[in-house]
Protein backbone atom coordinates (compact mmCIF):
# COMPACT_ATOMS: atom_id res chain seq x y z
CA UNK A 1 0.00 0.00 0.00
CA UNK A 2 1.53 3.44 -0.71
CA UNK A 3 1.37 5.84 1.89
CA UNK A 4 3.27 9.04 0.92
CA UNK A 5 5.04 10.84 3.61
CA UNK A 6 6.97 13.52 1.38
CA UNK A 7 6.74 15.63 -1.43
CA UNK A 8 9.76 15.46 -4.13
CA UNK A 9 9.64 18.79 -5.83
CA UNK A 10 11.35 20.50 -8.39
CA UNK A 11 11.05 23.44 -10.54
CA UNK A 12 8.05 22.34 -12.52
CA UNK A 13 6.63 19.03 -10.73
CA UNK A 14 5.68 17.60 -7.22
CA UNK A 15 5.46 13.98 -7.01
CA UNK A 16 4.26 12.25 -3.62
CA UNK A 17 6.77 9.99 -2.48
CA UNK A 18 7.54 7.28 0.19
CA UNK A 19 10.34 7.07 2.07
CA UNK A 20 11.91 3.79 2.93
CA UNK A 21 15.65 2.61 4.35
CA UNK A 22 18.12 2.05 2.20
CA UNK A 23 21.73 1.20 2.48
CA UNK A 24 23.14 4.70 2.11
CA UNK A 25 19.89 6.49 3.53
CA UNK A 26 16.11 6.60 2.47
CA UNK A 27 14.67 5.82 -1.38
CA UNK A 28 12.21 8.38 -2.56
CA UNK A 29 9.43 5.48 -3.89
CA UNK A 30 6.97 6.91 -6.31
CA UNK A 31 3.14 5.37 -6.43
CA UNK A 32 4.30 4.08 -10.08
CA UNK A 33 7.20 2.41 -8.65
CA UNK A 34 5.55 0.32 -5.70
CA UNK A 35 4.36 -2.60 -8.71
CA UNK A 36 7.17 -2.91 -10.59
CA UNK A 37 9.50 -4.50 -7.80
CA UNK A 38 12.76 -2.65 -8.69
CA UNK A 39 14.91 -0.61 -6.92
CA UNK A 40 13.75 3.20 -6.69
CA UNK A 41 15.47 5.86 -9.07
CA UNK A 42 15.95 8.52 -6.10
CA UNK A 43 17.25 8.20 -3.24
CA UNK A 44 18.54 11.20 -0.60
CA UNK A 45 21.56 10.53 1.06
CA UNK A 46 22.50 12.37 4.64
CA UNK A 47 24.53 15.26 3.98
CA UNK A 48 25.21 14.67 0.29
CA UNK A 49 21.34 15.37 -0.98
CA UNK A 50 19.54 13.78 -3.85
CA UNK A 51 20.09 11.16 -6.19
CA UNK A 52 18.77 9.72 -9.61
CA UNK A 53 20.59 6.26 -10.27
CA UNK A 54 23.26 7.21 -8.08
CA UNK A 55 23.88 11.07 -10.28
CA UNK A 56 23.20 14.00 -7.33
CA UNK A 57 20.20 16.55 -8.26
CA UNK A 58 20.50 20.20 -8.37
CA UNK A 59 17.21 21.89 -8.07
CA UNK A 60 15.13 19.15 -6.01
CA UNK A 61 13.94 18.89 -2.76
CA UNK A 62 11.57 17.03 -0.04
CA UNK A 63 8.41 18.62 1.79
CA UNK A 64 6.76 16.86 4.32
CA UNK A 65 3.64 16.24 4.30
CA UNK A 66 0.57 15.80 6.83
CA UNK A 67 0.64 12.04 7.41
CA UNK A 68 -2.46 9.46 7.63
CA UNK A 69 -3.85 8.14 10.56
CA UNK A 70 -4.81 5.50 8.11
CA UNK A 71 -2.11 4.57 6.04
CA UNK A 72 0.20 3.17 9.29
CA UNK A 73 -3.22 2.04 11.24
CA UNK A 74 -2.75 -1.33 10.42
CA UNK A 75 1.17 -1.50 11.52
CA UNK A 76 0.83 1.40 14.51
CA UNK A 77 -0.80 0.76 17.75
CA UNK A 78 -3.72 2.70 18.24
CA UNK A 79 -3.20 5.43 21.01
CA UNK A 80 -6.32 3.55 23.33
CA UNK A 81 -3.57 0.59 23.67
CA UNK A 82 -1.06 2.66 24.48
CA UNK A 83 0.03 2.43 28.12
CA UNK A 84 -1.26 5.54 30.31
CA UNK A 85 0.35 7.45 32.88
CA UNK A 86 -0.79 8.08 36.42
């Protein structure tokens, strides 16, 4: 299921993106990309920025955006189970 958590923007497109571990920091996973079962074409390294098949991007960047109670429901434990404090 996609869930995007970020925005990947640049000067004349914003595409929702995922963001999931990867050895040398997140991939950027488009909706288009979740089917196909490849690797991701961006990823954003700490400190180094933005990549497209391992080539670093001038001009792009992330946005957060307002996240889902429903896309991590399933995953997340509800805040009722959560344990309370006295």
């Amino acid at each position: 299921m996609f869930c995007p958590t970020h925005m990947l923007v640049s000067r004349s497109r914003r595409t929702p993106v995922q963001l999931m571990a990867s050895p040398n920091g997140f991939y950027l996973v488009s909706e288009l990309e979740i089917p196909q079962k490849r690797e991701p074409s961006f990823e954003i390294r700490p400190k180094l920025g933005i990549f497209c098949k391992g080539i670093p991007l001038v001009g792009y960047r992330l946005e957060p955006l307002a996240v889902e109670v429903s896309c991590f429901s399933q995953s997340s434990p509800s805040v009722s189970s959560l344990p309370q404090q006295p």
